[in-house]
Protein backbone atom coordinates (compact mmCIF):
# COMPACT_ATOMS: atom_id res chain seq x y z
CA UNK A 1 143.23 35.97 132.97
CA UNK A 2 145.13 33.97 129.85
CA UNK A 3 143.55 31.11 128.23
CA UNK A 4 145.85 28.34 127.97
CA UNK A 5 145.21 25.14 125.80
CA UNK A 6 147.42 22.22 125.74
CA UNK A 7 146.87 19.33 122.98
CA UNK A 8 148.49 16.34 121.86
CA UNK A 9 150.89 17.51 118.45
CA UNK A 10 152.92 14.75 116.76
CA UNK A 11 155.86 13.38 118.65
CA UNK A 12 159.04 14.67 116.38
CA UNK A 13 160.58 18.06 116.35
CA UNK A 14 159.46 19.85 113.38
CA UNK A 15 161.78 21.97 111.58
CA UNK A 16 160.56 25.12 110.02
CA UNK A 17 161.86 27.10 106.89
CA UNK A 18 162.13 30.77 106.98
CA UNK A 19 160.17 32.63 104.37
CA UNK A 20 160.88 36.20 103.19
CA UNK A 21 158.28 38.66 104.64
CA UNK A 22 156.19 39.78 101.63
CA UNK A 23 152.77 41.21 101.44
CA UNK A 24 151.09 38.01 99.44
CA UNK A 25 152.39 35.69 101.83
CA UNK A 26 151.33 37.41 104.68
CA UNK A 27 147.55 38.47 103.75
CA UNK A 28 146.15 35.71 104.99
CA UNK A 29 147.96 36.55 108.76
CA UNK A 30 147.64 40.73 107.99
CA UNK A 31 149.44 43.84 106.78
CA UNK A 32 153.24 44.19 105.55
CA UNK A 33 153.92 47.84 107.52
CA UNK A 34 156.58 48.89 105.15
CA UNK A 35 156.40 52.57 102.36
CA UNK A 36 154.23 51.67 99.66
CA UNK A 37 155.16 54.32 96.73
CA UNK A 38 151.61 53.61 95.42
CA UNK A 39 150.27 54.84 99.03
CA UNK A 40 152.68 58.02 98.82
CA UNK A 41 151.37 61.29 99.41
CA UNK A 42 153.68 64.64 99.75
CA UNK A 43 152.32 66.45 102.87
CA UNK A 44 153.97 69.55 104.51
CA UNK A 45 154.71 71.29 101.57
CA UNK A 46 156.05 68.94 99.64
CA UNK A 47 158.89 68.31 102.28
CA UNK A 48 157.44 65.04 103.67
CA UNK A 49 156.42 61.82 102.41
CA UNK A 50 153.59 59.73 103.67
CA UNK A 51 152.84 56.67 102.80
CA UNK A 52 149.02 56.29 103.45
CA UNK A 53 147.02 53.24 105.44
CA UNK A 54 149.49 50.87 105.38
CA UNK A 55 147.62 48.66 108.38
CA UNK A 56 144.45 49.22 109.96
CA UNK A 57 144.19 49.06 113.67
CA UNK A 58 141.38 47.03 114.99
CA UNK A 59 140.12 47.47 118.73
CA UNK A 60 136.57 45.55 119.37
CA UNK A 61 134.35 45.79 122.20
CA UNK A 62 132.66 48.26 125.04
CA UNK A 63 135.25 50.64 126.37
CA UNK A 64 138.28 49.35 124.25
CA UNK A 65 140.90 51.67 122.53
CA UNK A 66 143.49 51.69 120.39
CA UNK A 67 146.88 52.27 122.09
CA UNK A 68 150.83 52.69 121.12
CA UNK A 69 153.20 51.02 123.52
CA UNK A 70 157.45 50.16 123.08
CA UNK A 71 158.21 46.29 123.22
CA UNK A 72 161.98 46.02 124.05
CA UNK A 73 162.94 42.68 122.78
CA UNK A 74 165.48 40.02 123.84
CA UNK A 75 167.32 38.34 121.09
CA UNK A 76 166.42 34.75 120.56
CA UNK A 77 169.45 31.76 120.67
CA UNK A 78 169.21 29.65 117.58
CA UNK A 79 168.30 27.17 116.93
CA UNK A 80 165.13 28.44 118.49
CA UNK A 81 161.92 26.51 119.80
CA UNK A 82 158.65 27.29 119.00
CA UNK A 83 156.65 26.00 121.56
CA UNK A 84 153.52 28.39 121.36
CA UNK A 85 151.23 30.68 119.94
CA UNK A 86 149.25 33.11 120.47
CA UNK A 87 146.20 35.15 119.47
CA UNK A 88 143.88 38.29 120.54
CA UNK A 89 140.53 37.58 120.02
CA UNK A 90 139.73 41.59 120.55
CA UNK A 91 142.51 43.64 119.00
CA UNK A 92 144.87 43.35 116.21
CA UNK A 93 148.43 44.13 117.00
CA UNK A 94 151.21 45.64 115.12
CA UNK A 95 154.98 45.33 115.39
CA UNK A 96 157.58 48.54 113.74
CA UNK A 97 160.67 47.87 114.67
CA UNK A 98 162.41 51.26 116.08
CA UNK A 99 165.91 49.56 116.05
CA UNK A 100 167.43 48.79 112.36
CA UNK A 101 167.54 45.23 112.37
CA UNK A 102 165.69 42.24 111.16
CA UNK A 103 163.19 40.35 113.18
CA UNK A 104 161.23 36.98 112.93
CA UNK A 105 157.75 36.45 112.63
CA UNK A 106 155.60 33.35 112.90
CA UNK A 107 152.08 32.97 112.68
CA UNK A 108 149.71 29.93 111.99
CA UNK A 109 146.12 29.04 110.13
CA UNK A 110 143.62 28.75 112.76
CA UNK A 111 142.16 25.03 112.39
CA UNK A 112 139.34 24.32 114.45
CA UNK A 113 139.87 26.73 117.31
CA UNK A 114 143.61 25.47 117.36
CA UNK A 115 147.05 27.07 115.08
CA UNK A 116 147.88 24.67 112.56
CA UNK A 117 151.80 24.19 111.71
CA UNK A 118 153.58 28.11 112.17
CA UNK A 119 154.64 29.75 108.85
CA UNK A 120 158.15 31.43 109.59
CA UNK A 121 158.82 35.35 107.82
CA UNK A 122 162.07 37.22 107.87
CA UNK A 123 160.82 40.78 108.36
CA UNK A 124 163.57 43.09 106.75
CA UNK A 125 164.83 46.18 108.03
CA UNK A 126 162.21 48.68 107.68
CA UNK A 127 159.07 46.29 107.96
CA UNK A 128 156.84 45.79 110.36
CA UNK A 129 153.49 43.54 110.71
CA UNK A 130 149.59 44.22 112.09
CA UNK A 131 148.33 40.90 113.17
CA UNK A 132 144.63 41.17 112.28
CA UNK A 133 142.28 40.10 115.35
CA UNK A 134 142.34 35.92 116.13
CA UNK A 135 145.60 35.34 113.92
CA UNK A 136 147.35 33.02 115.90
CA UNK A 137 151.35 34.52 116.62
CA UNK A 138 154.19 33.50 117.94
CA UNK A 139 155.63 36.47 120.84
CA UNK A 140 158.03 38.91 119.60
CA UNK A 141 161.26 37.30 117.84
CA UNK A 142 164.21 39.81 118.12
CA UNK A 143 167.67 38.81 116.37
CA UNK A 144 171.20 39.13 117.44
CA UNK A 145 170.36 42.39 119.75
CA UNK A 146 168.16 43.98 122.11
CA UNK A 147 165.19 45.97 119.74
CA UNK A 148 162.62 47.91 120.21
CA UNK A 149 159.39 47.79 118.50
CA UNK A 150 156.75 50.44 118.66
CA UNK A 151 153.51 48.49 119.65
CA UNK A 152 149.42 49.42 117.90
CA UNK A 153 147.41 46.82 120.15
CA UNK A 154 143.89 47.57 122.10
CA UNK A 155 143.77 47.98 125.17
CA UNK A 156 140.39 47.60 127.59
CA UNK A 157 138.07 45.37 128.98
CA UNK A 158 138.19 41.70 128.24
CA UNK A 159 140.66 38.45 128.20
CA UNK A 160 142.19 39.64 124.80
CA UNK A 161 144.92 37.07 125.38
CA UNK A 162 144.64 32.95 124.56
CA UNK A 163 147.49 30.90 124.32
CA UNK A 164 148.07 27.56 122.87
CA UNK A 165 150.88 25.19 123.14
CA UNK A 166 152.55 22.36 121.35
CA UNK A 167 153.32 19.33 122.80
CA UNK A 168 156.23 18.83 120.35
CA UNK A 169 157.92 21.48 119.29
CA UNK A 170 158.95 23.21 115.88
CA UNK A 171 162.76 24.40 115.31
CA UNK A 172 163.58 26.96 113.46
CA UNK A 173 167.44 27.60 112.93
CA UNK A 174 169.31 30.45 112.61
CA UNK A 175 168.49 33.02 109.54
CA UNK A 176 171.15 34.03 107.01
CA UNK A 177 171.03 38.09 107.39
């Protein structure tokens, strides 16, 4: 079962800048997925590098787990309509991008219950993002080509799925890449 929520927003389009994808912009949302050299570690004798904790999964409740899944994303058409968001009250979720390309990401404050007005990220190739539990997101936003995206979410019992949407929406055009 999805929660839905529908409330009266202003009555203009809102257009929304695009903001690079950096890790102090995006604490308040979650994690930056991308190598940290201060995180690096040389594993396997010395013929692999890790870079260590970069996001922490979260999964809460009886019976729920931590799984990976592959997202295969549509590109979006520009300019593009925010209409929604989303959160999961039970489980953060993460987004890598398996496909070298750039992606968009949007996420809003939570204001009483509700997202406030959606912050927009370019996520450059090789970064990802970990929503952290009740961060309210927008879906997936693939650019100029099908990409995949390997998935961290929980899975289990339990509506880990409310959406809310905008009576007006925002626009956000097309990024420079």
């Amino acid at each position: 079962m999805i929660a839905s929520v529908r409330l009266k927003a202003n009555d203009v389009t809102d257009h929304l800048e695009i903001q690079p994808l950096t890790k102090a912009a995006f604490a308040p949302f979650g994690d930056v997925i991308e190598p940290d050299p201060s995180t690096m570690r040389l594993i396997n004798n010395g013929t692999t590098e890790r870079f260590h904790a970069l996001a922490a999964p979260e999964a809460a409740g009886e019976g729920a787990r931590v799984i990976l899944s592959i997202f295969r994303g549509q590109p979006r058409s520009f300019p593009y309509a925010i209409t929604m968001m989303e959160r999961h009250p039970f489980g953060s979720q993460s987004f890598s991008p398996l496909s070298d390309r750039p992606f968009l990401v949007a996420v809003s404050e939570d204001i009483d219950g509700k997202p406030g007005r959606p912050k927009v990220f370019l996520a450059r190739v090789g970064q990802g993002v970990n929503y952290r539990i009740n961060v309210w997101h927008h879906p997936l936003m693939a650019l100029d080509a099908v990409s995949d995206f390997l998935v961290a979410d929980r899975d289990g019992p339990g509506n880990n799925l409310e959406e809310f949407f905008f009576d007006a929406p925002f626009l956000v055009a097309e990024p420079s890449l």
